[in-house]
Each structure stands twice: as C-alpha cells, then as structure tokens.
C-alpha atoms as a PDB file:
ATOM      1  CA  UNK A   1     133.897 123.377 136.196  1.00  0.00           C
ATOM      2  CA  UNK A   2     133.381 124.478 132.581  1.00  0.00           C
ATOM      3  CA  UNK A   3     134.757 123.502 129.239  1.00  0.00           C
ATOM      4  CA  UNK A   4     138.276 122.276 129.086  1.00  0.00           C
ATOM      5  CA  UNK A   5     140.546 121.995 126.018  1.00  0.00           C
ATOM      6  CA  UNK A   6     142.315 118.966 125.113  1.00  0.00           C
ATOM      7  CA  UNK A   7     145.538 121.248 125.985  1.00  0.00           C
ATOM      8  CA  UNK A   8     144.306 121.686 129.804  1.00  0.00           C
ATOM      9  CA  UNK A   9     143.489 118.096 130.236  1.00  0.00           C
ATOM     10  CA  UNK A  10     147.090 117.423 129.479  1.00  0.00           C
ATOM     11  CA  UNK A  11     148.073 119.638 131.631  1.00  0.00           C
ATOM     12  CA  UNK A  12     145.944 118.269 134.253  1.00  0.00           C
ATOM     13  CA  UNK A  13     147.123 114.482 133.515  1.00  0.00           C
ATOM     14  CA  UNK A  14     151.120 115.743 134.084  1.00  0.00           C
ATOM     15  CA  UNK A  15     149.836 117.264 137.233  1.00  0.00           C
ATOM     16  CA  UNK A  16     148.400 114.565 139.074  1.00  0.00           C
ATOM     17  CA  UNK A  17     149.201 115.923 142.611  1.00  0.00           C
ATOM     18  CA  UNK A  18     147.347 119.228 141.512  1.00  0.00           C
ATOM     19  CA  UNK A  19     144.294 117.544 139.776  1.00  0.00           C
ATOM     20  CA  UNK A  20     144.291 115.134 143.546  1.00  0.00           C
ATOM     21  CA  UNK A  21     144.246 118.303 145.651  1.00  0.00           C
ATOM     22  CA  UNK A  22     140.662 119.464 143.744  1.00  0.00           C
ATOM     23  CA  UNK A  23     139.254 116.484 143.587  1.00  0.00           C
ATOM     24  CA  UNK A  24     140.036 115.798 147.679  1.00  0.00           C
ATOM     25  CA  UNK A  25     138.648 119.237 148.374  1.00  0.00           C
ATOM     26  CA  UNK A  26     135.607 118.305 146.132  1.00  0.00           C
ATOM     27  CA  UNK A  27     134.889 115.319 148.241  1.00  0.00           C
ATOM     28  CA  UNK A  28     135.629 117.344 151.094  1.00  0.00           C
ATOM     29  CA  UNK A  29     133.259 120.141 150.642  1.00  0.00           C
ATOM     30  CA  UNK A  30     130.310 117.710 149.803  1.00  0.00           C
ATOM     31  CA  UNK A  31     130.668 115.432 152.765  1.00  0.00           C
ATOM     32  CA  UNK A  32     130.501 118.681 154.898  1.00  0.00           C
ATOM     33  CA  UNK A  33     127.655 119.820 153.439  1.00  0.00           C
ATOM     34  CA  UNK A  34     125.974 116.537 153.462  1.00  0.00           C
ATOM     35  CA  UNK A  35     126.855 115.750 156.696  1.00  0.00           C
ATOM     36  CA  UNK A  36     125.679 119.025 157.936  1.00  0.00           C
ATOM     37  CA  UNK A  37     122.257 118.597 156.917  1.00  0.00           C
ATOM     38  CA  UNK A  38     122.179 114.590 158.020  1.00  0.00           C
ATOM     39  CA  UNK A  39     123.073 115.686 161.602  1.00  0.00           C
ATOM     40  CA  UNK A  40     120.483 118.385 162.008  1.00  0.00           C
ATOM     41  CA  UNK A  41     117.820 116.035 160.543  1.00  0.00           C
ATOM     42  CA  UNK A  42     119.071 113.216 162.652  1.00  0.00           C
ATOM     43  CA  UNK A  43     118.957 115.598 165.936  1.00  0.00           C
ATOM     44  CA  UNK A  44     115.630 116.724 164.809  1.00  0.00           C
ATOM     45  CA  UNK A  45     116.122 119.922 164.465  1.00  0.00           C
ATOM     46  CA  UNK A  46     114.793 120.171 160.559  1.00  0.00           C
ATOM     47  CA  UNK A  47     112.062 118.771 159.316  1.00  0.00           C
ATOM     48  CA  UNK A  48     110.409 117.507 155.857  1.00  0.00           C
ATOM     49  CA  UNK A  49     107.465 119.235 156.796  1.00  0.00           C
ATOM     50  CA  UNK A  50     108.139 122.562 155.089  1.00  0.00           C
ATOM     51  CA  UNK A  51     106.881 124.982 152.480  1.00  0.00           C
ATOM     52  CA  UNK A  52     107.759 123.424 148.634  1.00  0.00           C
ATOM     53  CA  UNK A  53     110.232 126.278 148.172  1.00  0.00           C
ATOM     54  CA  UNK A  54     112.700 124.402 150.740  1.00  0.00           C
ATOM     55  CA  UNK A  55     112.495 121.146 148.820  1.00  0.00           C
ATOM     56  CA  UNK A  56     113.066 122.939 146.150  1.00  0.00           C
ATOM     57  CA  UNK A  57     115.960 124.886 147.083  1.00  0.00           C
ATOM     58  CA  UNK A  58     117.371 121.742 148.436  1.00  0.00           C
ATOM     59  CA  UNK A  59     117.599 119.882 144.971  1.00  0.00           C
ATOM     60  CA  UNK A  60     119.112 122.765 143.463  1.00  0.00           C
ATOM     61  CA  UNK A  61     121.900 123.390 145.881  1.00  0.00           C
ATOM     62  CA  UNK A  62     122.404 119.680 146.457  1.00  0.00           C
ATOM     63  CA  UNK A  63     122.494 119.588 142.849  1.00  0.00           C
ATOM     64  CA  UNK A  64     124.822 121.864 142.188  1.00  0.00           C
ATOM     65  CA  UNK A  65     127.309 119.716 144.746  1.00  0.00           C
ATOM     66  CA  UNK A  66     126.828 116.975 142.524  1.00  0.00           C
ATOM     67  CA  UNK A  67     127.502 118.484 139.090  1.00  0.00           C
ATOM     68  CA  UNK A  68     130.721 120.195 140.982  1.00  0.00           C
ATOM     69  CA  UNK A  69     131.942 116.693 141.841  1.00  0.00           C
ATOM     70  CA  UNK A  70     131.138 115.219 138.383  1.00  0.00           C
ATOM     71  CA  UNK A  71     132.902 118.263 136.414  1.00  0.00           C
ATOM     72  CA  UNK A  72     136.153 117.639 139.169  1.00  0.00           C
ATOM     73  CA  UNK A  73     136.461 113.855 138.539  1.00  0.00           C
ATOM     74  CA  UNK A  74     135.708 114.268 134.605  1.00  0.00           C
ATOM     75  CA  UNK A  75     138.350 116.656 134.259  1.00  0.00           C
ATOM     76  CA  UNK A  76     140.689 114.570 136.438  1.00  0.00           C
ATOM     77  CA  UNK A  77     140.406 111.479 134.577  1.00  0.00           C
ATOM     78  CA  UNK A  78     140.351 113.416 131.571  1.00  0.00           C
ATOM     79  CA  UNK A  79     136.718 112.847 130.523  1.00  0.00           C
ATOM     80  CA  UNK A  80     136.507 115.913 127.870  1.00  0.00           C
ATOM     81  CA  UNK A  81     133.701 115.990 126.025  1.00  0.00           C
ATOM     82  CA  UNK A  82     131.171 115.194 129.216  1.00  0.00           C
ATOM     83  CA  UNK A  83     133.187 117.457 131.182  1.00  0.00           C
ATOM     84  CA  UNK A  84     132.077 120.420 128.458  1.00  0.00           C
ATOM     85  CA  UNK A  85     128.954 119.103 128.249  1.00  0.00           C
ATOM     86  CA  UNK A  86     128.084 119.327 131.947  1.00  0.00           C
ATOM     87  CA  UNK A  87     130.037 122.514 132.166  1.00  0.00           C
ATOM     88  CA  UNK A  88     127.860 124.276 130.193  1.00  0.00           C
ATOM     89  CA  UNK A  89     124.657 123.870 132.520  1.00  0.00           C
ATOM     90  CA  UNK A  90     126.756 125.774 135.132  1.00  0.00           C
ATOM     91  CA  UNK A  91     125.903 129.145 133.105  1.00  0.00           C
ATOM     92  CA  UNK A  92     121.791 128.541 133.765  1.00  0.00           C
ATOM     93  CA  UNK A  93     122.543 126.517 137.186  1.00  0.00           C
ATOM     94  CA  UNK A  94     124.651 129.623 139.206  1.00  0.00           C
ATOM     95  CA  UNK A  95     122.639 132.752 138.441  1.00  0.00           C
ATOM     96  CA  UNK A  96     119.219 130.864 139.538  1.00  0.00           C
ATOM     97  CA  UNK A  97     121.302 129.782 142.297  1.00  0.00           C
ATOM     98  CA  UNK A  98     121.279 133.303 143.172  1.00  0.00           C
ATOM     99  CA  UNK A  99     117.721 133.789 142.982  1.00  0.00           C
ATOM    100  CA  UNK A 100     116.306 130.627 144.944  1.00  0.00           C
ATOM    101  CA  UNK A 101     118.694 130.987 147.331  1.00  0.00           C
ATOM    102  CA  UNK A 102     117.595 134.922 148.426  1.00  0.00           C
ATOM    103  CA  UNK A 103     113.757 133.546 147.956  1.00  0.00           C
ATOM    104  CA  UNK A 104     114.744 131.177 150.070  1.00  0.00           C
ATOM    105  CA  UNK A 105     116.313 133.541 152.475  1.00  0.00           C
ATOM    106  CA  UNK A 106     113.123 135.622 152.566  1.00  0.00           C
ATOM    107  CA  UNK A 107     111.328 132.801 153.055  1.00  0.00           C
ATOM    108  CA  UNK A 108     112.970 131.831 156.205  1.00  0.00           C
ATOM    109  CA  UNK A 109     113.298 135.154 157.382  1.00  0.00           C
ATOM    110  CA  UNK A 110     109.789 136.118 157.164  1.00  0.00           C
ATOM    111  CA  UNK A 111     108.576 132.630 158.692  1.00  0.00           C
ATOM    112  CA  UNK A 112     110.974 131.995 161.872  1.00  0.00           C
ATOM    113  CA  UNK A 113     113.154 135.147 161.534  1.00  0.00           C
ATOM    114  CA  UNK A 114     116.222 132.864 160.543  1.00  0.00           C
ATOM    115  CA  UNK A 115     118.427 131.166 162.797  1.00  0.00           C
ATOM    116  CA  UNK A 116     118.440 132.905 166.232  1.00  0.00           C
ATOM    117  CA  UNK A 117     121.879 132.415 166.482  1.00  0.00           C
ATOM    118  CA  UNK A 118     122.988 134.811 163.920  1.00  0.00           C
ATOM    119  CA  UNK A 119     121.778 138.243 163.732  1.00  0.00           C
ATOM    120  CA  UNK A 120     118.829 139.162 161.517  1.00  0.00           C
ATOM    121  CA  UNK A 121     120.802 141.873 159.556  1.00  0.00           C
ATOM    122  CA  UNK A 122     124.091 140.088 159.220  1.00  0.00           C
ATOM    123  CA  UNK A 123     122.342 137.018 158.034  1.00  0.00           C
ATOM    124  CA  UNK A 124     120.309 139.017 155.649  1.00  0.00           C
ATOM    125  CA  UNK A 125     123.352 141.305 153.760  1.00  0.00           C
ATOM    126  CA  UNK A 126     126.041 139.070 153.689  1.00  0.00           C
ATOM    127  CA  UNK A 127     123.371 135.938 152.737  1.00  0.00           C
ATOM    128  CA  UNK A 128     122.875 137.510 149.938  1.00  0.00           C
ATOM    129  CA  UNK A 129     126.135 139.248 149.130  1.00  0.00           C
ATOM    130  CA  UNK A 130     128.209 135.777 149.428  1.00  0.00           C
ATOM    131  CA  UNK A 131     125.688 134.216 147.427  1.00  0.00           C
ATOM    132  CA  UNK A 132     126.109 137.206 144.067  1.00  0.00           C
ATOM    133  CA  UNK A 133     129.887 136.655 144.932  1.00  0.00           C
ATOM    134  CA  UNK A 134     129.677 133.048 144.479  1.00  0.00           C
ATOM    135  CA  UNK A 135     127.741 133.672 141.132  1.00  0.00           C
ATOM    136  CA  UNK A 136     130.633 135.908 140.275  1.00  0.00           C
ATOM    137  CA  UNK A 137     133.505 133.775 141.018  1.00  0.00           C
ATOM    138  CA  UNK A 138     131.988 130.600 138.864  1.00  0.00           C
ATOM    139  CA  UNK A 139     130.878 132.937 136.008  1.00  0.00           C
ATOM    140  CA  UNK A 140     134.528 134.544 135.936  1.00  0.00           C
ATOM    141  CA  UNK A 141     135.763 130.886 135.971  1.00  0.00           C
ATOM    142  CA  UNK A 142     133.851 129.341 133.567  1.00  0.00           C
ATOM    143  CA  UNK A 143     134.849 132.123 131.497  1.00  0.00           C
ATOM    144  CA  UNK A 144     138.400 131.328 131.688  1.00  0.00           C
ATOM    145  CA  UNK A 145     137.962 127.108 130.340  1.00  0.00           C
ATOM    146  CA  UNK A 146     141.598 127.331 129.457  1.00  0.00           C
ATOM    147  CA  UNK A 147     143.515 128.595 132.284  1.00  0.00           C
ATOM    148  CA  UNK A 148     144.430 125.793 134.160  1.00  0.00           C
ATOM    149  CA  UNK A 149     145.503 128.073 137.170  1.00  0.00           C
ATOM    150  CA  UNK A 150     142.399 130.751 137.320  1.00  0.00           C
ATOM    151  CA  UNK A 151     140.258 128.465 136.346  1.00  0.00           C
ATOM    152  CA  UNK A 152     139.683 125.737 139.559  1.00  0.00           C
ATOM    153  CA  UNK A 153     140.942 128.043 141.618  1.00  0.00           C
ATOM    154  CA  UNK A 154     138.011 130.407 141.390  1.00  0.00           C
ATOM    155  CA  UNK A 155     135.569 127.452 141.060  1.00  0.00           C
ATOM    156  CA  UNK A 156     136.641 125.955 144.324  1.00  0.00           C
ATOM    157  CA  UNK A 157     136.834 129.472 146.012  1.00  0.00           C
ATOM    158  CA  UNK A 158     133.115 129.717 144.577  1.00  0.00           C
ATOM    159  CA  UNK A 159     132.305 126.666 145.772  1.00  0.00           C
ATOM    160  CA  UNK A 160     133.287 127.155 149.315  1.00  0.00           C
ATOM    161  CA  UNK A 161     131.263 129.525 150.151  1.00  0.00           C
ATOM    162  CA  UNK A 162     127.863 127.128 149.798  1.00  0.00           C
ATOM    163  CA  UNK A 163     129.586 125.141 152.771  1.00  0.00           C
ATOM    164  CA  UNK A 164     128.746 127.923 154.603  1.00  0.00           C
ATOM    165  CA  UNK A 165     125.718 126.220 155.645  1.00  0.00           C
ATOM    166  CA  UNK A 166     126.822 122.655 156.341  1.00  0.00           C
ATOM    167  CA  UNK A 167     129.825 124.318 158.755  1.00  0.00           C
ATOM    168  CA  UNK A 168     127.131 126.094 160.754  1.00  0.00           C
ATOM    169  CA  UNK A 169     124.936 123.320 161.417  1.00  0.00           C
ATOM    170  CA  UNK A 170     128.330 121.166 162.906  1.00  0.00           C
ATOM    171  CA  UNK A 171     129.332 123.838 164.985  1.00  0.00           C
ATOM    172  CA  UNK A 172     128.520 124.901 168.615  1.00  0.00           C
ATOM    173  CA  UNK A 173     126.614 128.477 167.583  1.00  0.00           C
ATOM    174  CA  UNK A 174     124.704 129.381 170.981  1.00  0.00           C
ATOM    175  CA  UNK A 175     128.556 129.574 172.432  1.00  0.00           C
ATOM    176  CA  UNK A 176     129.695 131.588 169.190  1.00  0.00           C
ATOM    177  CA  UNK A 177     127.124 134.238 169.669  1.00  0.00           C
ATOM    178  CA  UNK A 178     127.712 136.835 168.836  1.00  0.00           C
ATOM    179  CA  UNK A 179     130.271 136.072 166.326  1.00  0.00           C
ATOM    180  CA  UNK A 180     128.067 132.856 164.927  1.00  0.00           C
ATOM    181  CA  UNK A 181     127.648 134.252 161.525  1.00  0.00           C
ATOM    182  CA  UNK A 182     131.567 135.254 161.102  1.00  0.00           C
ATOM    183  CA  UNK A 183     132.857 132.476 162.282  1.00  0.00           C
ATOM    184  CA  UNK A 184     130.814 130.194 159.923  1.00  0.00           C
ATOM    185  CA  UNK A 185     131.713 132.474 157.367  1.00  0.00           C
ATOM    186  CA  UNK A 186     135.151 132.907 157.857  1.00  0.00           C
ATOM    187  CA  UNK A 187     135.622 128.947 158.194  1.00  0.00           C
ATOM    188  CA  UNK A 188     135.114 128.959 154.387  1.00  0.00           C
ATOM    189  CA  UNK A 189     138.559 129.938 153.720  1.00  0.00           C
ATOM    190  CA  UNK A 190     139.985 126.763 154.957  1.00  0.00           C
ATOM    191  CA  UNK A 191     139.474 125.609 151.722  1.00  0.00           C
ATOM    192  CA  UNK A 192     141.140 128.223 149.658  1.00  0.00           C
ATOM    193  CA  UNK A 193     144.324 128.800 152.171  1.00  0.00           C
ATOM    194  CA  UNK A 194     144.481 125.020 152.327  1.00  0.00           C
ATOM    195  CA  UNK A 195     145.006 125.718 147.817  1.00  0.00           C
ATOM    196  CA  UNK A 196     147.386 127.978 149.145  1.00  0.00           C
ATOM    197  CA  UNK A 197     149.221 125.849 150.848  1.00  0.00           C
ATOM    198  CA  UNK A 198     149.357 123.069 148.463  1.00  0.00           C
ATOM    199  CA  UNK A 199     150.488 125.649 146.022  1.00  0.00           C
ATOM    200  CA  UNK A 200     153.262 126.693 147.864  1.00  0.00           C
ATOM    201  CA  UNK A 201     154.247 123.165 148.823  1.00  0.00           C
ATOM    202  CA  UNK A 202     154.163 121.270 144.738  1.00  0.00           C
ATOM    203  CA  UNK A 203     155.781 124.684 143.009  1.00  0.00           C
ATOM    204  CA  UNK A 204     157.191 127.272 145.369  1.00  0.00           C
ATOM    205  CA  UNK A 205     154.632 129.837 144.765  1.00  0.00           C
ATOM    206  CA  UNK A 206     151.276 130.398 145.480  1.00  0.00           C
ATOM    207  CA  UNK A 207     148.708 131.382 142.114  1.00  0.00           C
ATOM    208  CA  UNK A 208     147.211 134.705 142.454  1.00  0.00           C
ATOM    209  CA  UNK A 209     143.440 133.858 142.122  1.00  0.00           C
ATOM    210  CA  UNK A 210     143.736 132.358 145.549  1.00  0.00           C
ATOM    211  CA  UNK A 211     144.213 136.172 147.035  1.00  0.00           C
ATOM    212  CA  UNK A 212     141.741 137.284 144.482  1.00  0.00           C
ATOM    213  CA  UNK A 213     139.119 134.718 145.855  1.00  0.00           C
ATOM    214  CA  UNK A 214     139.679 134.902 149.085  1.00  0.00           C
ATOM    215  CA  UNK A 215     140.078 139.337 148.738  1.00  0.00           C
ATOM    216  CA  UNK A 216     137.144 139.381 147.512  1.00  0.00           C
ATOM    217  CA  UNK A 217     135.142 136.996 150.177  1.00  0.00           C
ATOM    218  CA  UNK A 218     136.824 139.560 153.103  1.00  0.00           C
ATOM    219  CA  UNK A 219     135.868 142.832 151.483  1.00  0.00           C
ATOM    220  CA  UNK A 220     132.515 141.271 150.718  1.00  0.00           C
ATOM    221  CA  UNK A 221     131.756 140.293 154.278  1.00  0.00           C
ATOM    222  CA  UNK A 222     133.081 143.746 155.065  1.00  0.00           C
ATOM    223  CA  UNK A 223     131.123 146.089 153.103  1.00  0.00           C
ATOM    224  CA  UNK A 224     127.725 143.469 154.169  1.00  0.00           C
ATOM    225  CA  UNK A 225     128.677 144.015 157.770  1.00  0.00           C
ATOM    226  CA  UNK A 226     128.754 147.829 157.084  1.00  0.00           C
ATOM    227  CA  UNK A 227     125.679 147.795 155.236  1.00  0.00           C
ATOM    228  CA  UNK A 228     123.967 145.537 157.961  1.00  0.00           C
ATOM    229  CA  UNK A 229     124.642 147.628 160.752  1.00  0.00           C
ATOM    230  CA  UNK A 230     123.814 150.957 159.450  1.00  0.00           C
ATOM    231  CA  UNK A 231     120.245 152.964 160.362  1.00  0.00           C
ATOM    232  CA  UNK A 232     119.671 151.969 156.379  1.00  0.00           C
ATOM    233  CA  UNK A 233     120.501 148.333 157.268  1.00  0.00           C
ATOM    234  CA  UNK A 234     118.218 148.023 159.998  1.00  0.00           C
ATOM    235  CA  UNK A 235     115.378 149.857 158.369  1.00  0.00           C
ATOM    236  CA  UNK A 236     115.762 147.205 155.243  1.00  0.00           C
ATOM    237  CA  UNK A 237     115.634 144.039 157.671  1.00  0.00           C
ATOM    238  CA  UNK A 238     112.954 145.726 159.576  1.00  0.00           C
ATOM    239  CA  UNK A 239     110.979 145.738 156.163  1.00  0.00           C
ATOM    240  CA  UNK A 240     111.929 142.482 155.157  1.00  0.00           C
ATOM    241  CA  UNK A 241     110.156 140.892 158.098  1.00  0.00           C
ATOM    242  CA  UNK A 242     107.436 143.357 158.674  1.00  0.00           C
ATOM    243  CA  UNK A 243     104.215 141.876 159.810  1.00  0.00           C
ATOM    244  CA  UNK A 244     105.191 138.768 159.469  1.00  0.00           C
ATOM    245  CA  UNK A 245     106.094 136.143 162.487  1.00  0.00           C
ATOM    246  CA  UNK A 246     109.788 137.021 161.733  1.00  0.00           C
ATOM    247  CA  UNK A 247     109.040 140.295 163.077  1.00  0.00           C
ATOM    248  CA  UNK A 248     108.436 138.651 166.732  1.00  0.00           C
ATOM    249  CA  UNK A 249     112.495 137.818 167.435  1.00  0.00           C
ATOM    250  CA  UNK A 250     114.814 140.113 168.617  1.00  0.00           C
ATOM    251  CA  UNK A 251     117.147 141.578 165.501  1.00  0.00           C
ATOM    252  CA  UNK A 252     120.367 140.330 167.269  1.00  0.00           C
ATOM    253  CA  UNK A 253     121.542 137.451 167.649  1.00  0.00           C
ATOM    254  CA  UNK A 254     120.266 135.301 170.631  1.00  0.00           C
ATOM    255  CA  UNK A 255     119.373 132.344 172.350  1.00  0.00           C
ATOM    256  CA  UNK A 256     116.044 130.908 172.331  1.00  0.00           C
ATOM    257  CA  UNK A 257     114.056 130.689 175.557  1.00  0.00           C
ATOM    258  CA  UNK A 258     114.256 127.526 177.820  1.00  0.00           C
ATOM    259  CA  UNK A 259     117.617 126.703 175.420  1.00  0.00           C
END
C-alpha cells in the first residue's frame, strides 16, 4: 500500500494471478472484519451507545480497511498516480493507529475490564504489542514502494493482524477459554500461510517476507505472553484498571455469571 513505480505496476500487470491473490485476500480480510462487527451488533451484543472514543476508533480502523482495499485494486489495475497519492496517507494513518487503538484499549479495560473471555493481561500485552508490530510491518513496507515481493507481502501480513477482532467476534470464545485470545490470534496467519501457499503453487518457492511476517507475529505473541504472566505483568494490569469498574472482574479469563 504505498507508492509504486511505473516498473512495479508492470510487473504487477504480467502477474495477474499474483496481483488476484492480494486483491482476494483484501476482500477477504474486510468482509471478516465487517461481518464481525455486523453480527455482534445484530445479536445485540454492542451497542451505539458508547463513549465518543469508540466511534471514533471505529472510523479510523474501518478506515484504514478501506484505504487498504483502494491502494490493492489501484495497484492491480494499475492506477499509479492515485495509488501514490493514497499511499502516502498510510505514513500519518498507521502510527495514530497505534495510539487510538491502546486509548481505546484502556478505555475498555478500565470500563468493563475487556472481554471476559480473554484474560485481562494477555489482552492487555499482546493488544498492544500486535498493534506496534502492525505499525512496523506497514512502515517497513511502505518503505520498500519498489519491491514487488517485500512490499505486499508485509502489507498484507500487517494487515492481518487488525482481523484479529472481526475473527473473535465469529467464533465460539466461552468454549475456547482459556485459549480465546491465542486462538483468535493465531487465526491471523491464515492469511499469510495461505501467501505461502500461493507462492509455492505460481513459482516453486515461497518469498521470504512471509517467514519474516509471520516470525515476527509468533515471537511477538511470545515475548507478550511472557511479559503478561510475570509478577511485573500482573502488577501493570492491576494498575491499568485500578479503581476503576474494570477492577471488579476476575484477571483470567472467564465466563460471565448466568452465561
């Protein structure tokens, strides 16, 4: 998602199965999300009638899915010059990103605790973790306009970890408990082993920023999980939610009463 030479659109045009694989995914990842979000307002379990800073949070992150789609289909048909020019709001867009998304994560914390499926550290550390990591991985990218391999391949990778959120609220998580928050997580790398894959399949070998992406989403989750369940994790949730109604749940995982 970032500014393309005239050389990689050519590139892209002679690889049409390639350019159809990141445009599918795109589609992919955004109906997820979407549909994610539809089901638990259709169920009831969300609600419009929340503090500004979800609203908020919402446009942002739902507009980020739609400049990701636009940059995939401008590349794809070879739309240059409004592919760079929407590429370059991606350098503002992902590091605030970052910082709604963790005021966002306080915010729920602190009101409801978070989701009582998922435990209060976990959710905390690797929250916040995934979301620097998927700063990192579309900075690197959109660093890297000109490599047709590195390039979508850490963009998509970036972008599947916000379906992180849109996978949990489709899944069963009272009978996941207490491996809710992994398993959402984990799910994420459908998208970069299905790359793999795909790879594999149109030239024999698989590009390396696939292992780099999906590397550095396991050692991520790793060192969060080892973070979150130390004494020093504990104490830093504990703080987080201190005096507020946050405070009142149980730090693990668990299901509410009369569930």
């Amino acid at each position: 998602m970032a500014t393309a030479s005239s050389a990689a659109s050519t590139d892209s045009s002679a690889r049409p199965a390639e350019s159809s694989f990141f445009t599918i995914c795109a589609v992919i990842m955004g109906l997820v999300i979407v549909a994610g979000f539809s089901v638990n307002l259709a169920m009831g379990r969300s609600t419009f009638a929340v503090p500004p800073i979800y609203h908020v949070h919402a446009l942002v992150f739902f507009g980020w899915v739609a400049l990701y789609l636009a940059q995939t289909f401008t590349i794809a048909r070879g739309h240059i010059r409004l592919h760079r020019a929407l590429g370059k709001v991606a350098y503002a867009w992902a590091p605030a990103m970052v910082v709604l998304g963790i005021a966002m994560l306080l915010t729920s914390m602190r009101r409801m605790g978070g989701p009582p499926f998922f435990d209060q550290r976990e959710f905390l550390f690797s929250n916040c973790m995934m979301l620097v990591l998927f700063a990192i991985l579309t900075i690197t990218a959109l660093r890297m306009p000109r490599s047709t391999g590195w390039h979508p391949r850490l963009m998509l990778t970036g972008m599947a970890l916000l379906v992180n959120p849109g996978i949990g609220r489709l899944l069963p998580l009272p009978y996941m408990i207490p491996y809710a928050w992994l398993g959402t997580t984990m799910l994420v790398l459908v998208f970069p082993i299905a790359g793999m894959i795909a790879d594999k399949r149109r030239t024999g070998r698989v590009h390396p920023a696939w292992a780099w992406g999906i590397g550095a989403i396991l050692l991520t989750q790793l060192v969060a999980d080892v973070l979150a369940f130390s004494d020093w994790g504990a104490a830093v949730t504990q703080a987080v939610v201190a005096g507020t109604p946050g405070a009142q749940r149980p730090m693990e995982a668990f299901l509410p009463p009369g569930f």
